[in-house]
C-alpha atoms as a PDB file:
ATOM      1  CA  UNK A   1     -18.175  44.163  17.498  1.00  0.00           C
ATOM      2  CA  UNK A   2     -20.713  45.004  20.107  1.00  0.00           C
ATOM      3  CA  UNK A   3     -21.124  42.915  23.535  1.00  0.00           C
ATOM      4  CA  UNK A   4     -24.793  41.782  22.071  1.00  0.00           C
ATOM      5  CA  UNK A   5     -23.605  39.839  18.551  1.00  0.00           C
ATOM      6  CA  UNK A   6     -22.517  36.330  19.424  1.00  0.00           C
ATOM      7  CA  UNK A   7     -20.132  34.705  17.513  1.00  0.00           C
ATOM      8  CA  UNK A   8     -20.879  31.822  14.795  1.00  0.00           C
ATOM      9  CA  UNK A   9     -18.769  29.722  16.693  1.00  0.00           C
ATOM     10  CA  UNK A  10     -20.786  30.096  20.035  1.00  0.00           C
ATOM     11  CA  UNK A  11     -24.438  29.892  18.085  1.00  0.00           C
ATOM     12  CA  UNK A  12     -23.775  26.930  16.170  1.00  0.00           C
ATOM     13  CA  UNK A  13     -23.178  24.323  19.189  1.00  0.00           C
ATOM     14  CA  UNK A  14     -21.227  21.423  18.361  1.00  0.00           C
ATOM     15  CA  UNK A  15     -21.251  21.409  14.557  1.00  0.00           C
ATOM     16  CA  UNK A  16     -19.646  24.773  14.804  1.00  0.00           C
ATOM     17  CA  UNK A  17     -16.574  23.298  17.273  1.00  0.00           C
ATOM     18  CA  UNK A  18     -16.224  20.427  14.768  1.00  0.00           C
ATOM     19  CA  UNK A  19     -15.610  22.906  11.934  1.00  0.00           C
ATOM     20  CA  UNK A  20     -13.613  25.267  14.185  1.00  0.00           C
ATOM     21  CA  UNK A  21     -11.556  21.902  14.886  1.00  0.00           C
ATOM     22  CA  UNK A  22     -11.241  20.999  11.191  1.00  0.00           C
ATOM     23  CA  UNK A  23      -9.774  24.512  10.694  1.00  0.00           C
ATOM     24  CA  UNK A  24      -6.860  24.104  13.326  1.00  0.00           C
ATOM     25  CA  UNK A  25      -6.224  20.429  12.416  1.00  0.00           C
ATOM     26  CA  UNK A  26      -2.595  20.224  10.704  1.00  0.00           C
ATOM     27  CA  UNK A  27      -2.611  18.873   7.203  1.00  0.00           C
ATOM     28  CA  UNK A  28      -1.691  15.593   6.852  1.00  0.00           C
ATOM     29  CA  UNK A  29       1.965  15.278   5.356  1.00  0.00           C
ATOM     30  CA  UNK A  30       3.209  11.593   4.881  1.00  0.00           C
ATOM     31  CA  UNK A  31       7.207  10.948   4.933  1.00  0.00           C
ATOM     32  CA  UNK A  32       7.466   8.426   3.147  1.00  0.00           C
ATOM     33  CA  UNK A  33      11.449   6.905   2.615  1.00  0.00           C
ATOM     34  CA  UNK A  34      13.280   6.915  -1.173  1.00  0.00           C
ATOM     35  CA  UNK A  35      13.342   4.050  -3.168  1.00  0.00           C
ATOM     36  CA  UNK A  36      16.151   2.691  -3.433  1.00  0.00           C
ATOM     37  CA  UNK A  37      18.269   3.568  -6.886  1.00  0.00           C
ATOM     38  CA  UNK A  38      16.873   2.007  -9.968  1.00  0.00           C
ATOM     39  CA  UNK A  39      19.583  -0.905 -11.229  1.00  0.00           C
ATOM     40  CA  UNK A  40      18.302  -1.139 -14.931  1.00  0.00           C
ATOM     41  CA  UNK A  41      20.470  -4.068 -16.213  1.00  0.00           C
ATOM     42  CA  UNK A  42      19.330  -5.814 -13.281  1.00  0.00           C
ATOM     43  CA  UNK A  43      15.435  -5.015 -14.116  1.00  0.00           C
ATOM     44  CA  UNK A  44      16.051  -6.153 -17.312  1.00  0.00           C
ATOM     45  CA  UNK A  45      18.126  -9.320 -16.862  1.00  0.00           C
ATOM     46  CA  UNK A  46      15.594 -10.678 -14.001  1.00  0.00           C
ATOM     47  CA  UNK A  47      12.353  -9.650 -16.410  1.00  0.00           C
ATOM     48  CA  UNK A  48      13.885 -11.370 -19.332  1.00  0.00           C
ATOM     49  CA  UNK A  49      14.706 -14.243 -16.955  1.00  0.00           C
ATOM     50  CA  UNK A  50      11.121 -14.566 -15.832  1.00  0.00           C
ATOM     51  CA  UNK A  51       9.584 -14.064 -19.467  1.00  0.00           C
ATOM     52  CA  UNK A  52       8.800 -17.393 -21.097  1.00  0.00           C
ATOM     53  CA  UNK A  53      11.140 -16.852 -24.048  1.00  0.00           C
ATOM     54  CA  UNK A  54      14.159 -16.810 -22.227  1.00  0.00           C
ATOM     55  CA  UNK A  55      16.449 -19.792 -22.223  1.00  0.00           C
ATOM     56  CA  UNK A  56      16.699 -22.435 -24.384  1.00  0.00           C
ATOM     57  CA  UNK A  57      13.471 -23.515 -26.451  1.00  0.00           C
ATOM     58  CA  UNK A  58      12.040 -26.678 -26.082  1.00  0.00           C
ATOM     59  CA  UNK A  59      12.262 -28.877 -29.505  1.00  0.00           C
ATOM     60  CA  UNK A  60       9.444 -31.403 -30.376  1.00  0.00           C
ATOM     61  CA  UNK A  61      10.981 -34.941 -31.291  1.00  0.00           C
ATOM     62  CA  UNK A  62      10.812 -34.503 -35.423  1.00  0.00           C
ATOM     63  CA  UNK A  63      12.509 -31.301 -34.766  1.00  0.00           C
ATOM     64  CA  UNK A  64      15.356 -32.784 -32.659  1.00  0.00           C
ATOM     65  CA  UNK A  65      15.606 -35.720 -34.924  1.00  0.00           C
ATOM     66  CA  UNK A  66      16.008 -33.597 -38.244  1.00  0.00           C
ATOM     67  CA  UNK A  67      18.573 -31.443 -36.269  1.00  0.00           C
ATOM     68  CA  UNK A  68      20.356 -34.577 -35.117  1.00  0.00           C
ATOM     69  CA  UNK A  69      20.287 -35.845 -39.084  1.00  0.00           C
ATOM     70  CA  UNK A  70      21.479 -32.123 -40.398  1.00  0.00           C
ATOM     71  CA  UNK A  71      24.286 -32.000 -38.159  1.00  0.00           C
ATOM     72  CA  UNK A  72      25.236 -35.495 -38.931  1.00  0.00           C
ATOM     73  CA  UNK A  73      25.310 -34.870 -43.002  1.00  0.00           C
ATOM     74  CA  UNK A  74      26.802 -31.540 -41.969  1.00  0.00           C
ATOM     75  CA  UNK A  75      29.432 -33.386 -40.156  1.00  0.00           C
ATOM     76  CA  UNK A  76      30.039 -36.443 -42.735  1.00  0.00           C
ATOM     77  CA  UNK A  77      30.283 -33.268 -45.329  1.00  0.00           C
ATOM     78  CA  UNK A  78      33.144 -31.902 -43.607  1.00  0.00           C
ATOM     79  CA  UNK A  79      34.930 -35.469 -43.160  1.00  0.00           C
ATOM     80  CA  UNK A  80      34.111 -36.153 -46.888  1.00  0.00           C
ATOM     81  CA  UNK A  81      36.098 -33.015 -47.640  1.00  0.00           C
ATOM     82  CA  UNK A  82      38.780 -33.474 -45.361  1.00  0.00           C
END
């Protein structure tokens, strides 16, 4: 190059040092750590624990009371047979 081109970087004034800047920065690599390993009995058990199904269903009162009367005839059934 001769002694009387200048350079872009000289020309430019401080928008060109802000891109000659941008071109040394480092890209930006994040560490980030591992999860930990995936347990998938336990995922399941505490989802299925936190769903609304799980446990025992609540019964409205005829329901209980016809289940109470079922297992009653159920039960004089089996003494009748006894």
């Amino acid at each position: 190059m001769s002694a009387k081109t200048f350079s872009r970087a000289a020309s430019g004034g401080a928008r060109a040092t802000v891109k000659q800047l941008r071109r040394m920065r480092a890209p930006l690599a994040l560490q980030l750590p591992a999860p930990p390993p995936r347990n998938h009995v336990a995922q399941a058990l505490a989802l299925r624990s936190a769903s609304s199904g799980a446990g025992r269903h609540i019964r409205s009162q005829g329901a209980q009371r016809r289940a109470d009367r079922m297992a009653l005839q159920r039960a004089m059934q089996q003494d009748w047979k006894d």
